[in-house]
Structures are given as structure tokens and as C-alpha cells.
PDB file of N, CA and C in Angstrom:
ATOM      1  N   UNK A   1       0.845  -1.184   0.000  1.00  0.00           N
ATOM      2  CA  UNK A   1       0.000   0.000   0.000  1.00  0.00           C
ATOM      3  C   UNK A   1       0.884   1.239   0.000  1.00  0.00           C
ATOM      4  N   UNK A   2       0.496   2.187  -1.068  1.00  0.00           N
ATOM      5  CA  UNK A   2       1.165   3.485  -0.789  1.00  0.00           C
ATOM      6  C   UNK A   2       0.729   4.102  -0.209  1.00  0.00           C
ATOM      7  N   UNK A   3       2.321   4.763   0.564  1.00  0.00           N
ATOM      8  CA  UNK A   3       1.718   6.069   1.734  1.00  0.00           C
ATOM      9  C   UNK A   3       2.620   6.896   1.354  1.00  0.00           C
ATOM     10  N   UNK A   4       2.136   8.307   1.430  1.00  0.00           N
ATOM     11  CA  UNK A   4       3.117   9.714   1.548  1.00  0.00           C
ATOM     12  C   UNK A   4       2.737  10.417   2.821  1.00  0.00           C
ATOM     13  N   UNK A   5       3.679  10.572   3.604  1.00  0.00           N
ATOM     14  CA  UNK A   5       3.694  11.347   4.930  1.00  0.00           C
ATOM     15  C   UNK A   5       4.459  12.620   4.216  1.00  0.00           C
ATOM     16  N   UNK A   6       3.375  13.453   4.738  1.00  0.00           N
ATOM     17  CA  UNK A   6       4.449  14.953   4.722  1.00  0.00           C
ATOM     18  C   UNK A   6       5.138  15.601   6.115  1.00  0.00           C
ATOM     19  N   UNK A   7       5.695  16.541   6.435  1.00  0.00           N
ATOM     20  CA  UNK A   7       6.390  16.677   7.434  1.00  0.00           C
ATOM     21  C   UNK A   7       6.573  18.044   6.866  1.00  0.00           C
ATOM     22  N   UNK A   8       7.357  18.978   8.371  1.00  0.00           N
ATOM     23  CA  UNK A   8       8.007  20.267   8.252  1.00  0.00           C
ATOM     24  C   UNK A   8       7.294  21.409   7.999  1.00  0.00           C
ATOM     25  N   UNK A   9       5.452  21.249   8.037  1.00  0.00           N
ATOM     26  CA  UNK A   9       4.973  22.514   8.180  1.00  0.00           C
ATOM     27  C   UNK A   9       4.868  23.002   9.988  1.00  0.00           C
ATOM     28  N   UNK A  10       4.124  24.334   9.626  1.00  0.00           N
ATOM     29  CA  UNK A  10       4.513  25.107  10.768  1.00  0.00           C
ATOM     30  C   UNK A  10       3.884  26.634  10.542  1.00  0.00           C
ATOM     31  N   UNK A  11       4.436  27.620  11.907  1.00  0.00           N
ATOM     32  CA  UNK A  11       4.039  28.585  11.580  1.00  0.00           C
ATOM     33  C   UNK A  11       5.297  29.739  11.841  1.00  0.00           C
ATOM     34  N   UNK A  12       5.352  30.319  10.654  1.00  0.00           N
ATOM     35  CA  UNK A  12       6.664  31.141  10.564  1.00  0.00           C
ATOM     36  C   UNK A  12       6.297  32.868  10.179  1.00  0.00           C
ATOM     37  N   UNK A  13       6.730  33.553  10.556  1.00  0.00           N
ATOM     38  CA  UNK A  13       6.699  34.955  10.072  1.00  0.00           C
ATOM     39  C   UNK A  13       6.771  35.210   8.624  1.00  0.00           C
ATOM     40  N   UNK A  14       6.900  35.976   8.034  1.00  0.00           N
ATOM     41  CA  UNK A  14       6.229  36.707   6.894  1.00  0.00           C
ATOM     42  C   UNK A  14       7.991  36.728   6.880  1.00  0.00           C
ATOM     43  N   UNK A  15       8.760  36.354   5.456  1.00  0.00           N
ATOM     44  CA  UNK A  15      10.080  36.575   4.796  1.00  0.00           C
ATOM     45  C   UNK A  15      10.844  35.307   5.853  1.00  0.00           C
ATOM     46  N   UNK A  16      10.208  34.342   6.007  1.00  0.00           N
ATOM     47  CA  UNK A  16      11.052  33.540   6.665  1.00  0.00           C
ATOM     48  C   UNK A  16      10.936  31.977   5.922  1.00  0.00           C
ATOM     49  N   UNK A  17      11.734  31.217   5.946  1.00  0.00           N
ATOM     50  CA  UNK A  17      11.758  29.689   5.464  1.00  0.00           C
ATOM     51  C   UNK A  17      10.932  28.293   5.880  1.00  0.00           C
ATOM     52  N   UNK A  18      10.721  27.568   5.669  1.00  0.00           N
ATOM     53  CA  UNK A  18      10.264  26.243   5.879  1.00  0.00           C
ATOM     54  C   UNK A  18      10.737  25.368   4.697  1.00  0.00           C
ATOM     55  N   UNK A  19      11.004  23.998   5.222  1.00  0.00           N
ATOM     56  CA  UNK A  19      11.167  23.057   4.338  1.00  0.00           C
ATOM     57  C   UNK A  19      10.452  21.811   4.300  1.00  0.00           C
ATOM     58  N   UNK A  20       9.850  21.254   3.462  1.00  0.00           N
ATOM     59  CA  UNK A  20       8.835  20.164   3.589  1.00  0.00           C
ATOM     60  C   UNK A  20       9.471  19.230   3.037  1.00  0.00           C
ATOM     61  N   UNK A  21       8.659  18.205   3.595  1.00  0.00           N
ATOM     62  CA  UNK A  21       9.393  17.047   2.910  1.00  0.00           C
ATOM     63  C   UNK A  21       7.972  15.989   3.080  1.00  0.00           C
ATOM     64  N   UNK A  22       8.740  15.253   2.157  1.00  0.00           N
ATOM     65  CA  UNK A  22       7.390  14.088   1.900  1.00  0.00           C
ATOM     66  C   UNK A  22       7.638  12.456   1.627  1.00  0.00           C
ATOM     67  N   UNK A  23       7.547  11.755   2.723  1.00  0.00           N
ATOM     68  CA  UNK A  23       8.527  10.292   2.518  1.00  0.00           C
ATOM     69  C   UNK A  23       7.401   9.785   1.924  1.00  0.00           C
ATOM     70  N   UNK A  24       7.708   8.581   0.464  1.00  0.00           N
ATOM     71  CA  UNK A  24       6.824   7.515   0.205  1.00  0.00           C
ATOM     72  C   UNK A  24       7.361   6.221   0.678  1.00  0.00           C
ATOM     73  N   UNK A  25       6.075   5.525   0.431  1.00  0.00           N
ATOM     74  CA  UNK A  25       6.544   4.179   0.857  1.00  0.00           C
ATOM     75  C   UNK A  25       5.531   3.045   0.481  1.00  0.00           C
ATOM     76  N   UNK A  26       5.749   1.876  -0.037  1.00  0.00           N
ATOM     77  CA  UNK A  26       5.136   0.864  -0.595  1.00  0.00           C
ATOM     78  C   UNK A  26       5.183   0.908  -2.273  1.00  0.00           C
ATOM     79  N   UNK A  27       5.896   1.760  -2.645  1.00  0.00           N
ATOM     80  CA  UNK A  27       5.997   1.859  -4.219  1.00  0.00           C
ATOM     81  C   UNK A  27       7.015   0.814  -4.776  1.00  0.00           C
ATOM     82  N   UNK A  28       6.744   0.206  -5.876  1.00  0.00           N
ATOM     83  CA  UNK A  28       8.245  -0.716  -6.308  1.00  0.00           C
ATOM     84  C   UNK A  28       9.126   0.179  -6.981  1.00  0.00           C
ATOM     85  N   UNK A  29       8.799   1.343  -7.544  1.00  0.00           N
ATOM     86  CA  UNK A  29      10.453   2.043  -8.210  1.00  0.00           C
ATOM     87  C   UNK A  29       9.488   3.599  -7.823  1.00  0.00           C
ATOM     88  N   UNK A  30       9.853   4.407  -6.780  1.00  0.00           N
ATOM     89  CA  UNK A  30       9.646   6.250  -6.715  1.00  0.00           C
ATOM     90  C   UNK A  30      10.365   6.842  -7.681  1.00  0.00           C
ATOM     91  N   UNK A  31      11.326   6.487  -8.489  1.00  0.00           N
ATOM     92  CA  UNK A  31      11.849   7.194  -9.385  1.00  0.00           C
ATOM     93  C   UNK A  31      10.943   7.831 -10.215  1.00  0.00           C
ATOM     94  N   UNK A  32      10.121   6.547 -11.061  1.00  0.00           N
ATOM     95  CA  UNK A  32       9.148   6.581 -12.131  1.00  0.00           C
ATOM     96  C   UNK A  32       8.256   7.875 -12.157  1.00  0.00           C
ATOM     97  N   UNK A  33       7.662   7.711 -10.898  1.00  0.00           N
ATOM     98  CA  UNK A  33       6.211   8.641 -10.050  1.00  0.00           C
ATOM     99  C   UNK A  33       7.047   9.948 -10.784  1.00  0.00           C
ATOM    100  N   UNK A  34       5.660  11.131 -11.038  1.00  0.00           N
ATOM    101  CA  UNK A  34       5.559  12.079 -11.110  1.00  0.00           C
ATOM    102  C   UNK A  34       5.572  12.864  -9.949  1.00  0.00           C
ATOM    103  N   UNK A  35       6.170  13.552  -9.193  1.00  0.00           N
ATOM    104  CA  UNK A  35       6.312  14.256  -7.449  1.00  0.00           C
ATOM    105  C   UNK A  35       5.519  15.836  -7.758  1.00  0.00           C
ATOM    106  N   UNK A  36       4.617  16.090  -6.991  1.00  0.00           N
ATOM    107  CA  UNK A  36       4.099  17.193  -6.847  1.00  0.00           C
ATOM    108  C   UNK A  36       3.709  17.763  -5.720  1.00  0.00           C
ATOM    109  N   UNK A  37       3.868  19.157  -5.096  1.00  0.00           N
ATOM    110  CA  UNK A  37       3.318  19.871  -4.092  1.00  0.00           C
ATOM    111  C   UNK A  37       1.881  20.658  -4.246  1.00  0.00           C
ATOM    112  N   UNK A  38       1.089  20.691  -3.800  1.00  0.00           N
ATOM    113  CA  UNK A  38      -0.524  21.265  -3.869  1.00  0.00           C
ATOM    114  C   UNK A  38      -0.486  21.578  -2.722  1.00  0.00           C
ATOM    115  N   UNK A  39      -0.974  22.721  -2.595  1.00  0.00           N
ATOM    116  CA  UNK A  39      -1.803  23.448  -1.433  1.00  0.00           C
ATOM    117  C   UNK A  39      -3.202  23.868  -1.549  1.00  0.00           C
ATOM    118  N   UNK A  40      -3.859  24.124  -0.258  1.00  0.00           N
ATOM    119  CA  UNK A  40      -5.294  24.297  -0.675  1.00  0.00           C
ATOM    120  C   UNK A  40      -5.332  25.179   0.686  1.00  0.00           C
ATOM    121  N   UNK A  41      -5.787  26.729   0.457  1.00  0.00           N
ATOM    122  CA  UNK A  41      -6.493  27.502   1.736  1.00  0.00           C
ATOM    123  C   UNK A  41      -7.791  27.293   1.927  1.00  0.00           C
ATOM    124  N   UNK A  42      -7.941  28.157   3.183  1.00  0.00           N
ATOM    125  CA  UNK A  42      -9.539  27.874   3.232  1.00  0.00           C
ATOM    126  C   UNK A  42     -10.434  28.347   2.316  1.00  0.00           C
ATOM    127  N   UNK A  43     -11.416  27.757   1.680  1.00  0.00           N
ATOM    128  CA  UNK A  43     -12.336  28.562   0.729  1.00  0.00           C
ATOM    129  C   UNK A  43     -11.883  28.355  -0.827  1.00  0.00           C
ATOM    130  N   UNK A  44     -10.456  27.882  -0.527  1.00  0.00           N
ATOM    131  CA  UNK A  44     -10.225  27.847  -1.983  1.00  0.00           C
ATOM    132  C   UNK A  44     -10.053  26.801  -2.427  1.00  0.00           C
ATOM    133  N   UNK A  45      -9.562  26.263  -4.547  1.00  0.00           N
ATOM    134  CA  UNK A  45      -9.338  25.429  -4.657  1.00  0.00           C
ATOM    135  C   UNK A  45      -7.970  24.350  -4.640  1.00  0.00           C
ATOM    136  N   UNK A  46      -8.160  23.666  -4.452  1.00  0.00           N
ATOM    137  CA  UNK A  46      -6.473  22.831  -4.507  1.00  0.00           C
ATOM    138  C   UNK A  46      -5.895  23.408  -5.834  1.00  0.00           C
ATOM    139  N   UNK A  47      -4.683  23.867  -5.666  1.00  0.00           N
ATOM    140  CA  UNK A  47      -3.785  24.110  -6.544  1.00  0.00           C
ATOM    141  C   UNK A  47      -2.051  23.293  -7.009  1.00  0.00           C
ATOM    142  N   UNK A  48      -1.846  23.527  -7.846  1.00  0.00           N
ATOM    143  CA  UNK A  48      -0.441  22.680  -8.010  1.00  0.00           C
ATOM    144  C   UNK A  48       0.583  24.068  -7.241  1.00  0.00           C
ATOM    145  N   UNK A  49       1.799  23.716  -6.923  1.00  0.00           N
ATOM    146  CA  UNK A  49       2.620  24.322  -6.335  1.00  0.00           C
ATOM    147  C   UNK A  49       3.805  24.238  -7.160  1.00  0.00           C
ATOM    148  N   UNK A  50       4.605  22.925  -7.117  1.00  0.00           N
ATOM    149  CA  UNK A  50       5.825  22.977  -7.861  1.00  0.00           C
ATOM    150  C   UNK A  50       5.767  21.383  -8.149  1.00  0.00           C
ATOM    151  N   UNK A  51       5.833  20.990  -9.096  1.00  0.00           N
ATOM    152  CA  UNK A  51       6.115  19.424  -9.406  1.00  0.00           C
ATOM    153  C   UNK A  51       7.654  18.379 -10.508  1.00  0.00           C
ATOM    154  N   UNK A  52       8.064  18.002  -9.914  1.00  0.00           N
ATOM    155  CA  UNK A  52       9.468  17.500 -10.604  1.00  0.00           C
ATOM    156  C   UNK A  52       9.235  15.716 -11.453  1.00  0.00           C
ATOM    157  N   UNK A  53       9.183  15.838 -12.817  1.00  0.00           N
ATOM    158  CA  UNK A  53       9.463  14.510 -12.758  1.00  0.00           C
ATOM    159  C   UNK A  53      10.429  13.182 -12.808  1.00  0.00           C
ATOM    160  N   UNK A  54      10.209  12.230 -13.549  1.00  0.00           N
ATOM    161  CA  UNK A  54      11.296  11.568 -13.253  1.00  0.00           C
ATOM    162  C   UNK A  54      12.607  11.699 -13.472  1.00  0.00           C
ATOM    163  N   UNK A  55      12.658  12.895 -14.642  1.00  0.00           N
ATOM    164  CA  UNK A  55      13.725  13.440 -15.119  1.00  0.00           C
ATOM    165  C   UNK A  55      14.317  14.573 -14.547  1.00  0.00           C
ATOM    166  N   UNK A  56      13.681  14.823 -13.535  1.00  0.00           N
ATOM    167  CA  UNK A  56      13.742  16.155 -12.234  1.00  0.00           C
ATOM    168  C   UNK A  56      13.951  17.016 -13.661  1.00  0.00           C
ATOM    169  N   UNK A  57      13.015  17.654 -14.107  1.00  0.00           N
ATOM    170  CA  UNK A  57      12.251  18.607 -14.679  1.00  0.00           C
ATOM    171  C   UNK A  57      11.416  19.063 -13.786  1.00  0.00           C
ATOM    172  N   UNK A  58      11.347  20.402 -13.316  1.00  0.00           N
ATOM    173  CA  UNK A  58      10.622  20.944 -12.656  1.00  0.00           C
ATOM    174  C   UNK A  58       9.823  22.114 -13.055  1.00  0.00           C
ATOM    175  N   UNK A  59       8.713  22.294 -12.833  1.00  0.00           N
ATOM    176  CA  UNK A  59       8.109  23.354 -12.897  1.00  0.00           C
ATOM    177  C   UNK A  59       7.245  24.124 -11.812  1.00  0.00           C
ATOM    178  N   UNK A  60       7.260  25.578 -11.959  1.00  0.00           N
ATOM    179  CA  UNK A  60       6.044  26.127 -10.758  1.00  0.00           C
ATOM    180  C   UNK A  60       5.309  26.794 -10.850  1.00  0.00           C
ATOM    181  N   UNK A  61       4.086  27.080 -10.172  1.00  0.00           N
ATOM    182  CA  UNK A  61       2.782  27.797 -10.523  1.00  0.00           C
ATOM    183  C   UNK A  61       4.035  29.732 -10.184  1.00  0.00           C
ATOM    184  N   UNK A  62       3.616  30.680 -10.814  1.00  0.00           N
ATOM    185  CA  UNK A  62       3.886  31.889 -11.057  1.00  0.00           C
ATOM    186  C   UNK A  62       4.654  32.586  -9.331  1.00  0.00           C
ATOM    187  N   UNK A  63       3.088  32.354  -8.599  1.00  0.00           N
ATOM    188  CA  UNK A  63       3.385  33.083  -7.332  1.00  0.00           C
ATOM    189  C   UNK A  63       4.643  32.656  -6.776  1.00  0.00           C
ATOM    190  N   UNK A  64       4.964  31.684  -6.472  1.00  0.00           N
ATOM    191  CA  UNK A  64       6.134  30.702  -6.128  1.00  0.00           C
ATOM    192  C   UNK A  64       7.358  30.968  -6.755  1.00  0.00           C
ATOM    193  N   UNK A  65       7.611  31.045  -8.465  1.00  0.00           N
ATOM    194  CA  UNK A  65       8.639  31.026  -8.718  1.00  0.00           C
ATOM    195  C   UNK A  65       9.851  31.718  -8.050  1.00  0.00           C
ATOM    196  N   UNK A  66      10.938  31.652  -7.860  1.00  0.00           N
ATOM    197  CA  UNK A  66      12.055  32.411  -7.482  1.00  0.00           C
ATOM    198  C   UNK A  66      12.412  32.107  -6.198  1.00  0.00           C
ATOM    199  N   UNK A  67      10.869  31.513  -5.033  1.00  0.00           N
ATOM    200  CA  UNK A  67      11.350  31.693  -3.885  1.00  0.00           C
ATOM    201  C   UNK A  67      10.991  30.237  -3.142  1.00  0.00           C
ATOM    202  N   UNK A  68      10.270  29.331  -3.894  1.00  0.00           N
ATOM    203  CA  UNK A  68      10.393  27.826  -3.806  1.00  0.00           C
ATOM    204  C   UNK A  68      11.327  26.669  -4.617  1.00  0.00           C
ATOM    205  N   UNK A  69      11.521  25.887  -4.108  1.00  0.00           N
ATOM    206  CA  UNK A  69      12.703  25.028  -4.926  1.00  0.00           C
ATOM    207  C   UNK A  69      11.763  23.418  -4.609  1.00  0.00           C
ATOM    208  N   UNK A  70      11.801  22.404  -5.222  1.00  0.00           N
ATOM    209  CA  UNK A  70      11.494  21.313  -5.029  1.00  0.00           C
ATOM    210  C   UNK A  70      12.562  20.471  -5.535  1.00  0.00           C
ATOM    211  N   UNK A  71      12.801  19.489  -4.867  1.00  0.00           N
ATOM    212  CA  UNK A  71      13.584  18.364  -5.404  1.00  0.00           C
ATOM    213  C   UNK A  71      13.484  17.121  -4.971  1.00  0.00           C
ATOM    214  N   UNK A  72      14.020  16.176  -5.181  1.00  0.00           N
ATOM    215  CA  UNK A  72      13.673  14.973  -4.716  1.00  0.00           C
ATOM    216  C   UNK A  72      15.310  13.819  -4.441  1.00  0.00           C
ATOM    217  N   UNK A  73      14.868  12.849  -3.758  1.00  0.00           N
ATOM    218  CA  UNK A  73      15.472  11.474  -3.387  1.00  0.00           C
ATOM    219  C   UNK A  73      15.290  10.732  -3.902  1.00  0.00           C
ATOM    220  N   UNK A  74      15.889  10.081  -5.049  1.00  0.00           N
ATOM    221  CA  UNK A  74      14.948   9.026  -5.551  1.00  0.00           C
ATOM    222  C   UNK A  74      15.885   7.478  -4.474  1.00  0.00           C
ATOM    223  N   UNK A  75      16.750   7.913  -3.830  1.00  0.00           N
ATOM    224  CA  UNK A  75      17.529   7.018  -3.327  1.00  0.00           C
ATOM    225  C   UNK A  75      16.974   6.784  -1.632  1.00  0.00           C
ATOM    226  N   UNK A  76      16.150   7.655  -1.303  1.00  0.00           N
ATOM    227  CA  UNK A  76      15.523   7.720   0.097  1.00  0.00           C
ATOM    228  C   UNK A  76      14.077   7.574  -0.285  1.00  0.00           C
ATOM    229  N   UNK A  77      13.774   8.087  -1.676  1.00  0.00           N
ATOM    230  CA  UNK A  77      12.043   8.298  -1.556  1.00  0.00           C
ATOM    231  C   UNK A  77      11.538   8.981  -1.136  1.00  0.00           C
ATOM    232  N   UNK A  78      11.829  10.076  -1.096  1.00  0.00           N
ATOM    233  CA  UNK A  78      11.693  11.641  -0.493  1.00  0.00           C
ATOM    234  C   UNK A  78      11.860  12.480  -1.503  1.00  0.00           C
ATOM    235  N   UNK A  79      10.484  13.660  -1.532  1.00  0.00           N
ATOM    236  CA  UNK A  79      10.326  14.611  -2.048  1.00  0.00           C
ATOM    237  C   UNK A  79      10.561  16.040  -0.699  1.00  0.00           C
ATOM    238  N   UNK A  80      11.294  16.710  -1.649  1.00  0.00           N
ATOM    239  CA  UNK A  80      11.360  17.959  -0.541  1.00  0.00           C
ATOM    240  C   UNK A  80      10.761  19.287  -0.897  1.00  0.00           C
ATOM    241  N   UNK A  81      10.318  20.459  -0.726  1.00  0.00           N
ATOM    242  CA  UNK A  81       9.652  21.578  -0.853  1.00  0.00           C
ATOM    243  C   UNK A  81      10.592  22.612   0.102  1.00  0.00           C
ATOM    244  N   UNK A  82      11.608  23.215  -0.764  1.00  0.00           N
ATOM    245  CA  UNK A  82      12.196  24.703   0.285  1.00  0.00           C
ATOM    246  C   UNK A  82      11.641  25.854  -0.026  1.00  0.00           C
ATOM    247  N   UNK A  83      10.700  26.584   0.866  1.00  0.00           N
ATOM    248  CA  UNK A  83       9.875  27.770   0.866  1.00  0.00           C
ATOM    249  C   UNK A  83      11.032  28.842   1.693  1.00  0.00           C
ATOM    250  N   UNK A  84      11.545  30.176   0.592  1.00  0.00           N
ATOM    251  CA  UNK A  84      11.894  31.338   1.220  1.00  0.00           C
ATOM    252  C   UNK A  84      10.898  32.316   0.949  1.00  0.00           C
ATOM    253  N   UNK A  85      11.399  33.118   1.254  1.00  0.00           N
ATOM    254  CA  UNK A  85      10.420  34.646   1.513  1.00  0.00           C
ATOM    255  C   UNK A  85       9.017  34.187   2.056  1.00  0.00           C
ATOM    256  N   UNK A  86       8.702  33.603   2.202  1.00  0.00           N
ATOM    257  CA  UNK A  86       7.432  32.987   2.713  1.00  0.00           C
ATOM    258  C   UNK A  86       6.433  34.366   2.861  1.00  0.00           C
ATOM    259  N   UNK A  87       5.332  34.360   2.227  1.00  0.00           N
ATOM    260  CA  UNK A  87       4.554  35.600   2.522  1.00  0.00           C
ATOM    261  C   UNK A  87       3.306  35.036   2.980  1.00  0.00           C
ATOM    262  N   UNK A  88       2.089  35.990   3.767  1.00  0.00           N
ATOM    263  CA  UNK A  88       0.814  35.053   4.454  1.00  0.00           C
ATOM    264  C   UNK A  88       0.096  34.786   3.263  1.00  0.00           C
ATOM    265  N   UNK A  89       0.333  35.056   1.441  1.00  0.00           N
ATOM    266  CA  UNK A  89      -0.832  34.326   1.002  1.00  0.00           C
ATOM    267  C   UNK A  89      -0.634  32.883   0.671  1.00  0.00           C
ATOM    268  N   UNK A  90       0.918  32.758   1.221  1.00  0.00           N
ATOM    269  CA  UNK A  90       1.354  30.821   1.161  1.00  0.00           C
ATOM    270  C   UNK A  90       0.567  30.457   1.888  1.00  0.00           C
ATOM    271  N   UNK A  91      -0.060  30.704   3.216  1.00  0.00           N
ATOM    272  CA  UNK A  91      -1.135  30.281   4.404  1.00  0.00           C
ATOM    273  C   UNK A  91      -1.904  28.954   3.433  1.00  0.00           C
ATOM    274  N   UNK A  92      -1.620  27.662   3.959  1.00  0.00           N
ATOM    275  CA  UNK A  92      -2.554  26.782   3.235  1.00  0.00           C
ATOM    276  C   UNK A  92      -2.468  25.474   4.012  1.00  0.00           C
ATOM    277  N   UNK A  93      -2.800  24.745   3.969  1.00  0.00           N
ATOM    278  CA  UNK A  93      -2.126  22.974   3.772  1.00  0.00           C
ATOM    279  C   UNK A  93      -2.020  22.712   2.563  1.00  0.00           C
ATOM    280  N   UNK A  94      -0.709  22.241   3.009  1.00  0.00           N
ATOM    281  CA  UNK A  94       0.300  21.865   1.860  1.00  0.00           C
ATOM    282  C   UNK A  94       0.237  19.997   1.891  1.00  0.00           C
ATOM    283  N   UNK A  95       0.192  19.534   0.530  1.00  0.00           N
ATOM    284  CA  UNK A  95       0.049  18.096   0.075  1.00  0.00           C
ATOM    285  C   UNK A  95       1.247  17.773  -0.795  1.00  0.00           C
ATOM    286  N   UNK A  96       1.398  16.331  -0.528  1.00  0.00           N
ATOM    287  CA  UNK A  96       2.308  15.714  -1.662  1.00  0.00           C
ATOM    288  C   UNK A  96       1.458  15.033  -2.430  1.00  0.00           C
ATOM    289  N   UNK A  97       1.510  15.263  -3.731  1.00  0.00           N
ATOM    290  CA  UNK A  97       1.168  13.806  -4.881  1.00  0.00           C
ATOM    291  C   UNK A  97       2.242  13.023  -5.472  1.00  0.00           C
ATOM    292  N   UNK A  98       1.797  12.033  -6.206  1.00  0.00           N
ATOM    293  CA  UNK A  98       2.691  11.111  -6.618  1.00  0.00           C
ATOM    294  C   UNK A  98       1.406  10.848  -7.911  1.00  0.00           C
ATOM    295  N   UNK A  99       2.157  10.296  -8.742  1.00  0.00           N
ATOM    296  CA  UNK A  99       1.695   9.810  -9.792  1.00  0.00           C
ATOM    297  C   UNK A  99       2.288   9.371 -11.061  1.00  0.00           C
ATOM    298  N   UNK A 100       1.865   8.431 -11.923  1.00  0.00           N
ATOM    299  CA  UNK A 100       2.312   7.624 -12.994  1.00  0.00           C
ATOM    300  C   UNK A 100       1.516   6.853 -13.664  1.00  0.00           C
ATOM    301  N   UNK A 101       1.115   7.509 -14.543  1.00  0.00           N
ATOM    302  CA  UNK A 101      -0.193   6.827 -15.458  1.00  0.00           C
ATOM    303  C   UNK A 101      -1.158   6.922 -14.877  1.00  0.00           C
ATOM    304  N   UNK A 102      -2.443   6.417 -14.410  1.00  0.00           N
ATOM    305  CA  UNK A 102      -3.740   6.192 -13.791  1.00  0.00           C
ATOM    306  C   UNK A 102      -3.236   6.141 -12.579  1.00  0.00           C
ATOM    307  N   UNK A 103      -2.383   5.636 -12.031  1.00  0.00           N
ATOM    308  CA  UNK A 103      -2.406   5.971 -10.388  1.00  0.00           C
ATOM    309  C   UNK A 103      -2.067   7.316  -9.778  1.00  0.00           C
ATOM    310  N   UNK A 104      -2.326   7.545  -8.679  1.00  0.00           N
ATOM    311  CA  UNK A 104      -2.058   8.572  -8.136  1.00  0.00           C
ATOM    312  C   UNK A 104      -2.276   8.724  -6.632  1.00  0.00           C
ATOM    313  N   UNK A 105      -1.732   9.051  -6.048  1.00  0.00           N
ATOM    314  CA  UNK A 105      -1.750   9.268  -4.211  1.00  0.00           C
ATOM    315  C   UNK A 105      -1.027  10.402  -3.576  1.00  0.00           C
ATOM    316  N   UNK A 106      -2.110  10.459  -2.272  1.00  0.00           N
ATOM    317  CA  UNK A 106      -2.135  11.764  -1.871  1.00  0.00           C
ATOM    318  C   UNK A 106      -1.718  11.742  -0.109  1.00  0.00           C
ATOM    319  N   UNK A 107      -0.650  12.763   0.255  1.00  0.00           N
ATOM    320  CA  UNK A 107      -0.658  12.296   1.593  1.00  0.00           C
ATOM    321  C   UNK A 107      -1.576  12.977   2.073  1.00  0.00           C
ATOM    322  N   UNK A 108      -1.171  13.264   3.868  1.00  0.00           N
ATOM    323  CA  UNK A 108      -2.117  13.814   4.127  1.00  0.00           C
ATOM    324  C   UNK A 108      -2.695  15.234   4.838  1.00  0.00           C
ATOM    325  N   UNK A 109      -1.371  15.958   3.911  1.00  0.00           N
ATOM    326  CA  UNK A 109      -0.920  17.316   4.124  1.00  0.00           C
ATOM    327  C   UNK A 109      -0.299  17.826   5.314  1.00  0.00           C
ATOM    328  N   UNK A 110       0.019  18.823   5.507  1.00  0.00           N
ATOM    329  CA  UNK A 110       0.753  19.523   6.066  1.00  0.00           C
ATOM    330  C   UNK A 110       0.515  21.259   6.571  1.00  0.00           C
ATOM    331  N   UNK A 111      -0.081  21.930   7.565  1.00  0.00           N
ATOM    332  CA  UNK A 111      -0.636  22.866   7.260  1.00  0.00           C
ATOM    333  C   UNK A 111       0.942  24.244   7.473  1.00  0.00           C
ATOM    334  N   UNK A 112       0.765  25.071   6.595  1.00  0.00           N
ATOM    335  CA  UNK A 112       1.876  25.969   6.638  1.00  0.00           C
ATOM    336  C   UNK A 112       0.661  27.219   6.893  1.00  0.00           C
ATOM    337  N   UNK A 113       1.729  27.998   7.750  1.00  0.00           N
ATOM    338  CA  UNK A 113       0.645  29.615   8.368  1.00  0.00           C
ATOM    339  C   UNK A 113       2.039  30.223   8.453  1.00  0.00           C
ATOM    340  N   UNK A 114       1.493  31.405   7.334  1.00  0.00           N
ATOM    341  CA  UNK A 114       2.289  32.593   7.610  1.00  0.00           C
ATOM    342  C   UNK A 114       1.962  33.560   7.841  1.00  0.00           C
ATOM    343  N   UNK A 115       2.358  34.142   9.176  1.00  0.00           N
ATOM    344  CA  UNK A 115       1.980  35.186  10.196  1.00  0.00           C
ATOM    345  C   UNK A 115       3.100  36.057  11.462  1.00  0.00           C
ATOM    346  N   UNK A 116       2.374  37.631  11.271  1.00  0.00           N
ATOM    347  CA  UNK A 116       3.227  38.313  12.145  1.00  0.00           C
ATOM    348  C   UNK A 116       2.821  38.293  13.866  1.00  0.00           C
TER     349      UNK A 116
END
């Protein structure tokens, strides 16, 4: 059975860091999987954040660029998420996906609050 645990949210001031991370487990090769970060605030809809695939090709939604980085383990099975400048409209729970063809799994987030 696959599981993704996320880890490393929190609540940090406005221009400050967090790093997430996201262990899988029960997969036969994490390389393959597609790795993605989603967040969702209150009221709103789930969004993509930054996603790397097997070729650690990465891409990120606009707001993010410059001051998030994602990368991954394919040797631990760990996806990571480094958030700088952190501003309060990051305020969300934050998710890992995984995916590869028709499958797909979701942990079971992580809530990040940014506040003075």
C-alpha cells in the first residue's frame, strides 16, 4: 500500500523559510512517479505548487517562482519543498502527490501559516 507522509509545516513569520518534505513508501520504483506539491487555503481550490518529474524537470505555478525550490530522493524516496520569503498568502495545507499513469496518491498534508 502506498503512503506519503508529509512533514516540516509550521508557523513562521512573513520573509522567513520552511522546508517540507514528503517520505513515500510501498511503491516498487519512486523514481518513475511524477512528485508534486498542492496546497489548498480555506475557501479555496487545490492548486499545483511545484512538481518535478522523473527526469527532475521541474516546474512552478507563477506566485512561487524564485522563492520555492522542489527536489527529490529518488535514493531515500523523499520529495522535498524549500519555501523562502514565505509571505501570508502561502497560508494553506500543503500536500504531496505522486503519480504515474492512472495511479495517483495523496498524503495527508501539512498545514503551513504565515503570520506576524
Amino acid at each position: 500500500q502506498v503512503q506519503l507522509v508529509e512533514s516540516g509545516g509550521g508557523l513562521v513569520q512573513p520573509g522567513g523559510s520552511l522546508r517540507l518534505s514528503c517520505a513515500a513508501s510501498g511503491m516498487m520504483i519512486f523514481g518513475i512517479y511524477v512528485m508534486g506539491w498542492y496546497r489548498q487555503a480555506p475557501g479555496e481550490r487545490r492548486e499545483l505548487v511545484a512538481q518535478i518529474t522523473s527526469g527532475e524537470f521541474t516546474n512552478y505555478t507563477d506566485s512561487v517562482k524564485g522563492r520555492f525550490t522542489i527536489s527529490r530522493d529518488n535514493a531515500k524516496n523523499t520529495v522535498a519543498l524549500q519555501m523562502n520569503s514565505l509571505k501570508p498568502e502561502d497560508t494553506a495545507v500543503y500536500y504531496c502527490r505522486a503519480f504515474y499513469g492512472n495511479y495517483t496518491y495523496w498524503g495527508q498534508g501539512t498545514q503551513v501559516t504565515v503570520s506576524s
